[in-house]
Protein backbone atom coordinates (compact mmCIF):
# COMPACT_ATOMS: atom_id res chain seq x y z
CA UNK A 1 -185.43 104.59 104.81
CA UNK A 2 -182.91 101.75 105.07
CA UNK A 3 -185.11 99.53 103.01
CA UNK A 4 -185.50 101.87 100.01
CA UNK A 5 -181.97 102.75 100.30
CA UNK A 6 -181.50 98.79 100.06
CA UNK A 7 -184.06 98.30 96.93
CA UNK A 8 -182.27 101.29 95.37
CA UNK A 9 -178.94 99.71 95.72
CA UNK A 10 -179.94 96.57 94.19
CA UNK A 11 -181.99 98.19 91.21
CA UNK A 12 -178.54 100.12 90.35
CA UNK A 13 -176.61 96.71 90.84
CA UNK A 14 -179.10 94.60 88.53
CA UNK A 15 -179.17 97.43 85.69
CA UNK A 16 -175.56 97.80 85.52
CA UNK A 17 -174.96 93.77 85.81
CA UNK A 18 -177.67 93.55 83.02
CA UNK A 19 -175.74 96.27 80.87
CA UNK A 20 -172.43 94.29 81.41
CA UNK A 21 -174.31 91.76 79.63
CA UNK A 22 -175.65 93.05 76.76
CA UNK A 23 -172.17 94.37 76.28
CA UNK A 24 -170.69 90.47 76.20
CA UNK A 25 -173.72 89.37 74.04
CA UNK A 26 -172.60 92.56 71.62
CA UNK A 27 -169.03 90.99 71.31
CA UNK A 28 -170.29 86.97 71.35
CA UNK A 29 -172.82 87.90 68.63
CA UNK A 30 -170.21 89.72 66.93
CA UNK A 31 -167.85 86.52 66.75
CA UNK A 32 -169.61 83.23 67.35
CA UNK A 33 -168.27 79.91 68.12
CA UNK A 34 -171.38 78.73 65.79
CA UNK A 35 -172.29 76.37 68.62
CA UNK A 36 -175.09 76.31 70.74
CA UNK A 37 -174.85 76.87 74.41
CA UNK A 38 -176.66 75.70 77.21
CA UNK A 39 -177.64 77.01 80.67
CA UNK A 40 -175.53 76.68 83.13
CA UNK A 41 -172.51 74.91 81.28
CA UNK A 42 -172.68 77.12 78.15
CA UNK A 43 -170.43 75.65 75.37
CA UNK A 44 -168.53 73.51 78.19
CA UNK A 45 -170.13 70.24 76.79
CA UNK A 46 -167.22 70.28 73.91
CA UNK A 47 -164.91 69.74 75.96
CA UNK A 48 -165.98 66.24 77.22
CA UNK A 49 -164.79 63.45 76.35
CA UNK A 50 -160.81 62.22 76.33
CA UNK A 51 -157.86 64.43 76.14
CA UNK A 52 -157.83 64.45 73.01
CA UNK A 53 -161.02 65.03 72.48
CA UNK A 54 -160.55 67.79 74.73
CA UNK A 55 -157.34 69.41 72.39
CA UNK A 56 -159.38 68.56 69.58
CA UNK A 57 -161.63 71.25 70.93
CA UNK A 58 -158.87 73.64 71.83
CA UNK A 59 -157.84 73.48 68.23
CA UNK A 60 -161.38 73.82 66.67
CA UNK A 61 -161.58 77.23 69.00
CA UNK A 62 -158.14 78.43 66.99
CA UNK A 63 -159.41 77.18 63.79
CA UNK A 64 -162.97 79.56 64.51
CA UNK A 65 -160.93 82.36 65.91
CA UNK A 66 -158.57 82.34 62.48
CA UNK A 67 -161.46 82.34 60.17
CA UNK A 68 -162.91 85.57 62.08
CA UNK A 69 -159.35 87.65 61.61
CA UNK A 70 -158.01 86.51 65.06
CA UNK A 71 -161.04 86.22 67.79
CA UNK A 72 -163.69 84.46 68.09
CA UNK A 73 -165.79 83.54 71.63
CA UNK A 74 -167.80 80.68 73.56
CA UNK A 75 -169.24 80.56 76.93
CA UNK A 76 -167.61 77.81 79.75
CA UNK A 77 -170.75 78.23 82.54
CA UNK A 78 -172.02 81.82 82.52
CA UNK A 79 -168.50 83.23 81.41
CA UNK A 80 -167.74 84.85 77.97
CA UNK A 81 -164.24 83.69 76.61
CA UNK A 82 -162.85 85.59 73.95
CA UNK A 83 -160.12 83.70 72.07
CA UNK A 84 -157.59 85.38 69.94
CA UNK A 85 -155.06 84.69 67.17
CA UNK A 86 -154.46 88.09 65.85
CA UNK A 87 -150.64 89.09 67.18
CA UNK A 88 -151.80 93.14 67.27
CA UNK A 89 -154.66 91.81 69.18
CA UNK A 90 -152.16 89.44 71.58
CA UNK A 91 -149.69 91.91 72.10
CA UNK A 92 -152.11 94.13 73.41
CA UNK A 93 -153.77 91.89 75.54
CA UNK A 94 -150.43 90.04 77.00
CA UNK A 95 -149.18 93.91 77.93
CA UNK A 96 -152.69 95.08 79.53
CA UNK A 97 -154.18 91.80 81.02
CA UNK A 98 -151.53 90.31 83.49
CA UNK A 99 -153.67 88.68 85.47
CA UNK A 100 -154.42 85.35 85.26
CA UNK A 101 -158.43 83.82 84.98
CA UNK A 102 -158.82 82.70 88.41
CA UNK A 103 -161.49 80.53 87.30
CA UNK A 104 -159.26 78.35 85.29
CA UNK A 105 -156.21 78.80 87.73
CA UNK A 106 -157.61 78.40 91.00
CA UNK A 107 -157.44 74.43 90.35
CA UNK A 108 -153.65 74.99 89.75
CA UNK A 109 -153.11 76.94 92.64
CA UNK A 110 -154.24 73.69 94.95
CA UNK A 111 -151.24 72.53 94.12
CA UNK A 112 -148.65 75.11 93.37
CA UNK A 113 -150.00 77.70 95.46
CA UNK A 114 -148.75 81.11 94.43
CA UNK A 115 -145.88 80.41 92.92
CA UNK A 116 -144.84 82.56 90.09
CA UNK A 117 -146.35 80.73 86.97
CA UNK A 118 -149.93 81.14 88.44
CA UNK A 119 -149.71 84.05 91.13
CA UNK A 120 -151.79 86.77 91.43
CA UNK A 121 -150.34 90.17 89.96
CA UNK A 122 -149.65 91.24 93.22
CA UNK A 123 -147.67 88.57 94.12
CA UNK A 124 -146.11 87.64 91.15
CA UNK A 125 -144.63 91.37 90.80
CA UNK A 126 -142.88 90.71 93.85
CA UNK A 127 -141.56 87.64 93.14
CA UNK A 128 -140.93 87.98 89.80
CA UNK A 129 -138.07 90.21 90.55
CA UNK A 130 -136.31 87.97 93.18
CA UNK A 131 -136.43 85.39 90.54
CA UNK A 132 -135.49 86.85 87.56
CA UNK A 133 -131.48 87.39 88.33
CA UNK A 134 -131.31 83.27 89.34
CA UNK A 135 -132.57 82.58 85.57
CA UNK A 136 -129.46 85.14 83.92
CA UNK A 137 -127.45 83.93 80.73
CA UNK A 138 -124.11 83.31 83.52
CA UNK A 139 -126.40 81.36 85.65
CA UNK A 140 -127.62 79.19 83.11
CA UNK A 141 -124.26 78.51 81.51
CA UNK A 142 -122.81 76.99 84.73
CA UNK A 143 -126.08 74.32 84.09
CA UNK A 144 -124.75 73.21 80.73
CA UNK A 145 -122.59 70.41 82.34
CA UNK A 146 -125.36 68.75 84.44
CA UNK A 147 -127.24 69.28 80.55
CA UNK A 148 -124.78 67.18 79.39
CA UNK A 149 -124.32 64.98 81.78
CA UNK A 150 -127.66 63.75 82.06
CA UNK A 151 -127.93 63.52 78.80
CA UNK A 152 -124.99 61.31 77.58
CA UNK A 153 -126.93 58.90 80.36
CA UNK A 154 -130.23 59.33 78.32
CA UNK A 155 -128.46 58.35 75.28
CA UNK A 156 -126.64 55.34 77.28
CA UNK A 157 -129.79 53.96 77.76
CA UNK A 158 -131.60 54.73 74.40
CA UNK A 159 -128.64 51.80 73.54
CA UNK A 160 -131.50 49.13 74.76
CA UNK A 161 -133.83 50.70 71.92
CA UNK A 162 -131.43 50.37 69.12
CA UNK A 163 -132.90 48.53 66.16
CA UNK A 164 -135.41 47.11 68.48
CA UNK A 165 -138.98 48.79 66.58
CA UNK A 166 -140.99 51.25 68.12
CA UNK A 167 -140.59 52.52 71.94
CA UNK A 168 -141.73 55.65 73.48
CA UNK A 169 -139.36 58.51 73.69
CA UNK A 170 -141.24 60.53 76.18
CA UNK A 171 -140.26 57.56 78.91
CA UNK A 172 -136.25 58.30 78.43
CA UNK A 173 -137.16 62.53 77.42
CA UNK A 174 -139.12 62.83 80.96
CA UNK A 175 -136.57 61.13 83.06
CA UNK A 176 -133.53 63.07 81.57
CA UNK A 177 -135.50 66.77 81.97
CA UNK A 178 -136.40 65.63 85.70
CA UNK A 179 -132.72 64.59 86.72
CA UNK A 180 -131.60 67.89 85.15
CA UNK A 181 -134.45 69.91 86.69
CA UNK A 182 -133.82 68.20 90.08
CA UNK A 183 -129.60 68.80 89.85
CA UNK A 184 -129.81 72.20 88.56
CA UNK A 185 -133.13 73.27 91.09
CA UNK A 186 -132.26 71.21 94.15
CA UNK A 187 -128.98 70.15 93.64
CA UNK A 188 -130.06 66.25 94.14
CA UNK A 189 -128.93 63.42 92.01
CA UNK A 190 -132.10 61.30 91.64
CA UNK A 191 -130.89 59.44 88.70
CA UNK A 192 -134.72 58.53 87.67
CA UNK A 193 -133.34 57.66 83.95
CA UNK A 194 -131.54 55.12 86.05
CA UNK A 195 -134.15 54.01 88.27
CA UNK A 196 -138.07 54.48 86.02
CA UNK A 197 -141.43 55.40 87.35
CA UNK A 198 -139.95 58.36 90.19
CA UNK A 199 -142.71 58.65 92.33
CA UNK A 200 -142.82 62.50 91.85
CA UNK A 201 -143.11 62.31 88.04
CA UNK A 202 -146.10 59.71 88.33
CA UNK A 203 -147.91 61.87 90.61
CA UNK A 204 -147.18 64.82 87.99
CA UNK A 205 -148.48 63.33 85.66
CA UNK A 206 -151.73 61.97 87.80
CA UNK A 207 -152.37 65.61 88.96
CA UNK A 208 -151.77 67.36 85.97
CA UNK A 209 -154.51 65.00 83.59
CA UNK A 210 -157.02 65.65 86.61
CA UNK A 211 -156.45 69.12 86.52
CA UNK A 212 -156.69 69.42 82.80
CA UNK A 213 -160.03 67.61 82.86
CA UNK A 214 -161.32 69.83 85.91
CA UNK A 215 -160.39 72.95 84.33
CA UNK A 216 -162.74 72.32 81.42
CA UNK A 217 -165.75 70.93 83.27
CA UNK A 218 -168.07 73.72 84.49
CA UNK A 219 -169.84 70.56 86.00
CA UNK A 220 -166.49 70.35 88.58
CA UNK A 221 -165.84 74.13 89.46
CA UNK A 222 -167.72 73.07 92.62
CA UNK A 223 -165.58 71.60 95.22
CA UNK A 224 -168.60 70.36 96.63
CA UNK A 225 -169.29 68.05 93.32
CA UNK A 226 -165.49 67.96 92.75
CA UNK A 227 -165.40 65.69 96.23
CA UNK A 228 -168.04 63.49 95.49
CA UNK A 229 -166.07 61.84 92.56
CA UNK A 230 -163.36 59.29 92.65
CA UNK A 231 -160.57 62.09 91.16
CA UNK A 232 -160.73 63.86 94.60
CA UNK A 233 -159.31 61.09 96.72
CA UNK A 234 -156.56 60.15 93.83
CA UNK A 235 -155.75 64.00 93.58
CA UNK A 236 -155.60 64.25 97.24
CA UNK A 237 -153.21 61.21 97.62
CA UNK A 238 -150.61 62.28 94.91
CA UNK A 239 -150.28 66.26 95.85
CA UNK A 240 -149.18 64.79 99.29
CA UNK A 241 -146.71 62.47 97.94
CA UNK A 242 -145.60 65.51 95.97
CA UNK A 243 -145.45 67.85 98.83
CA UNK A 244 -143.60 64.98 100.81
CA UNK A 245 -140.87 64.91 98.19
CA UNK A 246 -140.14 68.25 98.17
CA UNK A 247 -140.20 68.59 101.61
CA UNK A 248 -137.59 66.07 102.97
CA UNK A 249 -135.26 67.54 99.83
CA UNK A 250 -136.16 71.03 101.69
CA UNK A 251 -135.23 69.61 105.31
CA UNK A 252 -132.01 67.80 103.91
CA UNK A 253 -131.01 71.34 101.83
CA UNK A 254 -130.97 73.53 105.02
CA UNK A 255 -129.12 70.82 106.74
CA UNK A 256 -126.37 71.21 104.59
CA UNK A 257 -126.61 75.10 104.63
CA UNK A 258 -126.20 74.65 108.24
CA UNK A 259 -122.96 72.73 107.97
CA UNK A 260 -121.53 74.63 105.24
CA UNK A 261 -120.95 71.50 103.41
CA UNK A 262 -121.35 71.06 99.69
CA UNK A 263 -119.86 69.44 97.32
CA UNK A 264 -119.16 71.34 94.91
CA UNK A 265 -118.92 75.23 94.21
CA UNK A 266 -122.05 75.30 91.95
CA UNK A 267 -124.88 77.11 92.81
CA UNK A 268 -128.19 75.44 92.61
CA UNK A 269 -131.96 77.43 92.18
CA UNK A 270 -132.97 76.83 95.45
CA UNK A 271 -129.71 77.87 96.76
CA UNK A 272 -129.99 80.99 95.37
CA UNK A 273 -133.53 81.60 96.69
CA UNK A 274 -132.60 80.71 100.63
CA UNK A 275 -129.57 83.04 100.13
CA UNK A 276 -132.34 86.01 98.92
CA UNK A 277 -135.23 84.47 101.27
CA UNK A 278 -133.60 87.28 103.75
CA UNK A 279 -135.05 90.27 101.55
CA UNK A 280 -137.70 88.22 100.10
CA UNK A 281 -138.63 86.33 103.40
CA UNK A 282 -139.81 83.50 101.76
CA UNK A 283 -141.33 80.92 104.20
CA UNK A 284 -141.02 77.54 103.81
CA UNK A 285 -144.65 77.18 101.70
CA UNK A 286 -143.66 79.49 99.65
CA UNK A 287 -140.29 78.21 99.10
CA UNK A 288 -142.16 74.83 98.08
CA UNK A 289 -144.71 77.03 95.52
CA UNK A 290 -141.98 78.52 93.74
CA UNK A 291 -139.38 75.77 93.54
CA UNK A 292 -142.72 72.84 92.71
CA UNK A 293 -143.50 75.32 90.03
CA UNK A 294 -139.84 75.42 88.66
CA UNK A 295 -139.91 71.78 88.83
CA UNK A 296 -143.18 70.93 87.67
CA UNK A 297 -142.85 73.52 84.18
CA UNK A 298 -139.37 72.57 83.28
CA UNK A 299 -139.45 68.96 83.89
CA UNK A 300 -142.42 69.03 80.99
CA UNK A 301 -142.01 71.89 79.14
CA UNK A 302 -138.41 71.06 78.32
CA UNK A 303 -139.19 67.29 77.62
CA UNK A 304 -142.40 68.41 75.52
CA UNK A 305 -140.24 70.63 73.37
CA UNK A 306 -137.61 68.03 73.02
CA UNK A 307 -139.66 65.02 72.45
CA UNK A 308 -141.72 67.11 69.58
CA UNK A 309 -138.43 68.38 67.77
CA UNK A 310 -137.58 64.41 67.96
CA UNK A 311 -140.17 63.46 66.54
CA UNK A 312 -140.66 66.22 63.17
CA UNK A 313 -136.45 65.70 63.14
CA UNK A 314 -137.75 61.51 62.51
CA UNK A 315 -140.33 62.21 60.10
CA UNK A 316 -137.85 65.24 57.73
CA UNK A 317 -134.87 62.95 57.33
CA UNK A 318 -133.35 65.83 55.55
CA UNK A 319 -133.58 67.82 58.07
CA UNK A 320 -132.03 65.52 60.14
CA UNK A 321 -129.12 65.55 58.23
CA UNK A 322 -128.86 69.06 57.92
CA UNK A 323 -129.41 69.55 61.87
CA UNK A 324 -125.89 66.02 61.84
CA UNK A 325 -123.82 68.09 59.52
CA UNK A 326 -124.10 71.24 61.70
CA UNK A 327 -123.40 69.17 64.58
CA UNK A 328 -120.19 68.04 62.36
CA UNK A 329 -118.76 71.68 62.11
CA UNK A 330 -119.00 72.17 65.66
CA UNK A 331 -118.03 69.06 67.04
CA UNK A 332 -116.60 67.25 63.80
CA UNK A 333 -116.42 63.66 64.92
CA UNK A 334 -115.82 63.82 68.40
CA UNK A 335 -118.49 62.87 71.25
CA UNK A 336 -116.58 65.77 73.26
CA UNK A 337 -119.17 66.99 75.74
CA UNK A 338 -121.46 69.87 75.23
CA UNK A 339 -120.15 73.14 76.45
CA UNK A 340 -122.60 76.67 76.71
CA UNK A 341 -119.76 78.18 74.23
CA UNK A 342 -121.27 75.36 71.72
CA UNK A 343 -124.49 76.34 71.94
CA UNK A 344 -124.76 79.58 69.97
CA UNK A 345 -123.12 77.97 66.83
CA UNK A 346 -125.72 75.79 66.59
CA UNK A 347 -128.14 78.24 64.70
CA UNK A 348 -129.61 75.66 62.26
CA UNK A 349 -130.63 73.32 65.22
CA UNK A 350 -132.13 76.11 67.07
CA UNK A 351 -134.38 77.18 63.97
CA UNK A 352 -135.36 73.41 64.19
CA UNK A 353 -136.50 73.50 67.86
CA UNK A 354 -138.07 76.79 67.33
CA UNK A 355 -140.12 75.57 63.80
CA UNK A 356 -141.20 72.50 66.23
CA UNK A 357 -142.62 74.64 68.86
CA UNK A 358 -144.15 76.79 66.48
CA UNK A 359 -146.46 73.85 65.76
CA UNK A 360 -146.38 71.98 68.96
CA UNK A 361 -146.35 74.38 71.85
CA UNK A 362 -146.17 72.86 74.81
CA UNK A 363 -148.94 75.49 76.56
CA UNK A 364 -151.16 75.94 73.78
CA UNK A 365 -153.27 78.39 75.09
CA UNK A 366 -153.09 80.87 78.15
CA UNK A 367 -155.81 82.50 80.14
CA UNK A 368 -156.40 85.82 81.47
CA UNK A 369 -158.90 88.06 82.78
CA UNK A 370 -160.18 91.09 82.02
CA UNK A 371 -159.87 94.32 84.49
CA UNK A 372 -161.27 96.97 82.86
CA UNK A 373 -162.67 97.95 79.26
CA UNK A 374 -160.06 97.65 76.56
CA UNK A 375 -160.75 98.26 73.17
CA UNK A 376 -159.03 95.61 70.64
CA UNK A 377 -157.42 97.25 67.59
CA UNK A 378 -159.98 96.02 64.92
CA UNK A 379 -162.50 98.37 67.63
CA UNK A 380 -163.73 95.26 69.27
CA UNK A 381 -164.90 97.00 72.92
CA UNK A 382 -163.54 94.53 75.84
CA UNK A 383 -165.33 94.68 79.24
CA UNK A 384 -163.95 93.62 82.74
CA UNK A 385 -165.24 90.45 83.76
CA UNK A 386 -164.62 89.21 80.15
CA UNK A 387 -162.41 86.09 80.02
CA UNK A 388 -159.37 85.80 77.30
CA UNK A 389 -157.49 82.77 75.68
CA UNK A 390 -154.63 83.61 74.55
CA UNK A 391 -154.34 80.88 71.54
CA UNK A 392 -150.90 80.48 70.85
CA UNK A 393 -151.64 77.34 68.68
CA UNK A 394 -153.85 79.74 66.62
CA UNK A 395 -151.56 82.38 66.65
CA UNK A 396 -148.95 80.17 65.00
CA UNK A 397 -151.01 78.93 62.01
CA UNK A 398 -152.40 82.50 61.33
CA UNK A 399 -151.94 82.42 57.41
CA UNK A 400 -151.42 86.08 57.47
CA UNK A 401 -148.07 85.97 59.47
CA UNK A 402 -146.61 82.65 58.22
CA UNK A 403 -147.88 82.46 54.90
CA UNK A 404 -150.09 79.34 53.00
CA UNK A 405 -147.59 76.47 54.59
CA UNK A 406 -148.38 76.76 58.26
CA UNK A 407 -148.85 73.14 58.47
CA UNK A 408 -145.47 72.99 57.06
CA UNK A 409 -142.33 71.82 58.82
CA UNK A 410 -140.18 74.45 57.64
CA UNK A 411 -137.48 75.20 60.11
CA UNK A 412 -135.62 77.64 57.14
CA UNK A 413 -138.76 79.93 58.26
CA UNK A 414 -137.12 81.58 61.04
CA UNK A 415 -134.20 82.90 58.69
CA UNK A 416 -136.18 85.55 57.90
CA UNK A 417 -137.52 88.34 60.66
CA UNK A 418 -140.82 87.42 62.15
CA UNK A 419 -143.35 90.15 60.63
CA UNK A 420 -144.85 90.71 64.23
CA UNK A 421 -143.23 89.86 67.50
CA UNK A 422 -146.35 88.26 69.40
CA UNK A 423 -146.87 85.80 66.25
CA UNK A 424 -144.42 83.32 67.93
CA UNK A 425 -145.02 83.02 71.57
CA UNK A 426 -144.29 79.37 72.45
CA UNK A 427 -143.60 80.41 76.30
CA UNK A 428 -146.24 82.75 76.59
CA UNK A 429 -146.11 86.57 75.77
CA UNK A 430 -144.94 89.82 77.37
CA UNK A 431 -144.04 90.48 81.01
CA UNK A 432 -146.10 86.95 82.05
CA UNK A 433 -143.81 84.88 79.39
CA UNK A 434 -142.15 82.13 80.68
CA UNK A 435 -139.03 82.88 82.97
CA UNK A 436 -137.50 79.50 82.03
CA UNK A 437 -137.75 79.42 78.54
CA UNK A 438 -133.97 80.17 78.25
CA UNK A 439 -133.19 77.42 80.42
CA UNK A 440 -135.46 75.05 78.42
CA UNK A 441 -133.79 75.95 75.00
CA UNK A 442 -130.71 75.55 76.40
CA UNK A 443 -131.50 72.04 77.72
CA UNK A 444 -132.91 70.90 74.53
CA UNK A 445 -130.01 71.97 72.94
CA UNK A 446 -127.97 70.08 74.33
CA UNK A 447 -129.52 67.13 74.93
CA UNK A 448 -130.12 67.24 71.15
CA UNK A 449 -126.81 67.48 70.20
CA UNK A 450 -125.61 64.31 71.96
CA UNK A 451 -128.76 62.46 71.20
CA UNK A 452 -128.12 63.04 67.22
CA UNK A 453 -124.34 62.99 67.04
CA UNK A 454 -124.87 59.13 68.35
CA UNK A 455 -128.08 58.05 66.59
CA UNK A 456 -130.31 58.14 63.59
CA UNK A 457 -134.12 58.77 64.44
CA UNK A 458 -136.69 57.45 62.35
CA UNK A 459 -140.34 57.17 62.61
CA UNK A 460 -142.42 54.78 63.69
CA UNK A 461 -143.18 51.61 61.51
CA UNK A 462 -147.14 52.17 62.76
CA UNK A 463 -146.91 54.99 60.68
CA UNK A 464 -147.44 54.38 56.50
CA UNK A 465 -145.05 56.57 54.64
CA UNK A 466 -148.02 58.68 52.60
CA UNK A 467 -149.01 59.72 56.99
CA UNK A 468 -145.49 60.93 58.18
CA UNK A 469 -146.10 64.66 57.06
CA UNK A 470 -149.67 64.61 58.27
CA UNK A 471 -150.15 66.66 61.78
CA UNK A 472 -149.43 64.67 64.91
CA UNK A 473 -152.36 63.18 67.21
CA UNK A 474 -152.20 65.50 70.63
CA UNK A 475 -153.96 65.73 73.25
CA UNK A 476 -153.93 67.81 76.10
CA UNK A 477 -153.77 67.54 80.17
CA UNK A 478 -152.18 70.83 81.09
CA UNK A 479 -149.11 70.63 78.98
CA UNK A 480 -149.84 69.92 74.75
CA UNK A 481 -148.47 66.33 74.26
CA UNK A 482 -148.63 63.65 71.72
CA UNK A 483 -151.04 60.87 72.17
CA UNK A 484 -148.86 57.95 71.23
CA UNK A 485 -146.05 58.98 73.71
CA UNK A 486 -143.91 60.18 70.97
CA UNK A 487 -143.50 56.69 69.71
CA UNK A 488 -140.02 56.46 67.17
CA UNK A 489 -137.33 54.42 66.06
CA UNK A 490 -133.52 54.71 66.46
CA UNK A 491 -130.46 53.47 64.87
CA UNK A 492 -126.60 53.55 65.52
CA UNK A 493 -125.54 56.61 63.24
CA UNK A 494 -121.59 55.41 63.13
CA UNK A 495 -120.93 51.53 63.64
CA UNK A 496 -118.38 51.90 66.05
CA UNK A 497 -121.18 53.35 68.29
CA UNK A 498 -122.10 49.96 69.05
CA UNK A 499 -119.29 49.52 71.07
CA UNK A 500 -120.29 52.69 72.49
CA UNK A 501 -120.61 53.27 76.73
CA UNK A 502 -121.49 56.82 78.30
């Protein structure tokens, strides 16, 4: 009896699994990548190669999904990925899909555990509302100073650049992001603009390229083959140095909690988390998950925006001028520092950041998984164990939104009303969006306005004249970024700014 009950069981199981496939066939056949795919790694071969090579093939996914009306799909291993563009589509998706693909994820998680960016539902519910009063609007406005601070020191070095050809911005953007991060987070003064090559933003950057490469090689998924290449032992080496860091700044923290000492009355992230850790009983690892993840998003995703909305600002001197003569209005000729009462009146320079992340998000794409059937609003049926990218590159060049010019740098765009509220989604969409995105505007806001009320940014001489409006070379290793490390030029705006010292 047990053994037919056994045989019966499976005959169910394999019926029902092979009905679950027919149903993703129905939906790939429906809207092919136009691609062939392989056993075993299905369409994962196009994403070989470099990183660019590898956002090349991101973007040729968003390309395919826009000339389908907004989805389109491809198989990574045995797994059907459907990728959308459409905003209906994405809003509905972003609302009923929270959880993220754990078979892209899981490689994040090796690093930043469960913290909030990449936790579980479960989890992140939880969390998610201990966070969200340390990221409120009176909160951030007490940041503004360290903003401003750090970034009159960015521009005090940029003085080395001036007139001297092309340099790489994303050296001095990285550095100022990571000393405000680490202020404003862990109240620590690292000063990394003044001392290059931190030790935690090299092993960043090492962990996040190997991720980026592992998460789109079926070939790697197993740890087993994942441990037999030379990436595991360099992965290995540089999440301990990171954990280390964070660590001994964790030890030192509750040191000073114990002694009541601090030097001033400013309250920093992680402050506020050990002061809720009571209710939220966060342990020490999961103190590290959430504070890493704080640290590891907004030192990037703030010096991605920035760096990008340097670089269009260099290549549209008009707008540049435009962005200088609001500057002028607020702060007429002054180098006054930046206060959070400032930042509001600078409309026109937000329209600017925002036009720049339309086109260069810093997380192109998100992924999510697929719970139970849905049923998309052009009828497209859904089933669970579907996987979804949410294409947010795509989603920003869908011709139906923005109109013919969505290669365009056209920051005047955004003074009209956005026809659909999930057609702009550069942090993410919905209850998962980005809980820092705030924080990073606010950042880039200021660090803009100092940067351009002291210098003129111009583009690279690599770059002939007839190229400057053509789309920028990325590439992609977790975060969007440029492949020529934001290369520009810069020049003293006012000549008494020569004489100029921070």
């Amino acid at each position: 009896m047990f053994w037919w009950l056994l045989l019966a069981t499976a005959a169910v199981a394999l019926v029902l699994y092979r009905r679950q496939r027919r149903g993703f066939h129905k939906v790939y056949n429906a809207y092919p990548l136009g691609l062939p795919s392989y056993p075993l790694i299905g369409h994962g071969y196009i994403f070989r190669g470099t990183d660019e090579d590898r956002m090349n093939s991101m973007m040729q996914l968003g390309n395919v999904s826009l000339q389908h009306g907004g989805i389109c799909c491809f198989w990574l291993g045995p797994k059907l990925y459907v990728v959308i563009t459409d905003p209906e589509a994405l809003e509905l998706l972003a609302k009923t899909c929270l959880e993220k693909d754990n078979d892209m994820v899981k490689f994040i998680r090796l690093v930043l555990g469960n913290g909030l960016i990449f936790a579980p539902v479960k989890i992140w519910r939880a969390r998610r509302k201990v966070m969200a009063p340390t990221f409120n609007m009176k909160n951030l406005q007490d940041f503004v100073p360290i903003f401003d601070k750090q970034s009159v020191i960015m521009t005090e070095k940029l003085r080395e650049r001036v007139g001297s050809g092309d340099f790489s911005f994303w050296d001095y953007v990285t550095t100022y992001t990571f000393d405000a991060i680490c202020e404003t987070v862990l109240g620590v003064e690292l000063n990394a603009q003044k001392h290059q090559n931190h030790v935690f933003i090299t092993a960043f950057d090492v962990i996040s390229q190997i991720l980026a490469q592992r998460m789109l090689s079926p070939w790697l998924y197993w740890d087993w083959v994942f441990k037999l290449t030379s990436l595991y032992k360099l992965f290995e080496d540089w999440k301990k140095i990171a954990y280390d860091f964070f660590d001994e700044t964790l030890r030192n923290k509750r040191k000073q909690l114990a002694t009541g000492l601090f030097e001033n009355e400013r309250k920093t992230f992680l402050d506020m988390m050990l002061e809720s850790s009571g209710q939220a009983r966060y342990s020490d690892v999961e103190l590290r998950e959430e504070i890493l993840s704080i640290m590891s998003a907004g030192t990037d995703t703030s010096a991605v925006g920035t760096a990008f909305t340097a670089l269009m600002l260099s290549r549209h001197p008009t707008v540049q001028e435009k962005v200088y003569d609001e500057l002028k209005e607020v702060f007429g000729d002054s180098d006054r520092p930046v206060t959070w009462q400032d930042l509001p009146k600078l409309k026109y320079l937000e329209d600017v950041i925002k036009e720049s992340l339309r086109l260069y998000p810093p997380a192109p794409a998100v992924v999510r998984d697929v719970h139970e059937t849905i049923v998309l609003p052009n009828g497209t049926t859904l089933l669970p164990g579907t996987g979804l990218m949410l294409h947010f590159w795509g989603t920003h060049r869908n011709v139906r939104y923005w109109g013919p010019d969505v290669e365009q740098f056209r920051p005047e765009r955004f003074l009209e009303p956005l026809r659909h509220p999930a057609q702009y989604a550069p942090f993410s969409y919905s209850l998962r969006n980005c809980i820092g995105a705030n924080y990073a505007i606010m950042s880039t806001k200021t660090n803009l306005s100092n940067l351009l009320r002291r210098y003129i940014l111009l583009p690279p001489s690599s770059v002939p004249p007839e190229k400057l409006a053509c789309p920028l070379r990325v590439k992609f290793d977790i975060m969007m970024k440029h492949c020529d490390k934001f290369e520009l030029r810069i020049e003293h705006r006012h000549k008494e700014d020569i004489g100029y010292t921070a």
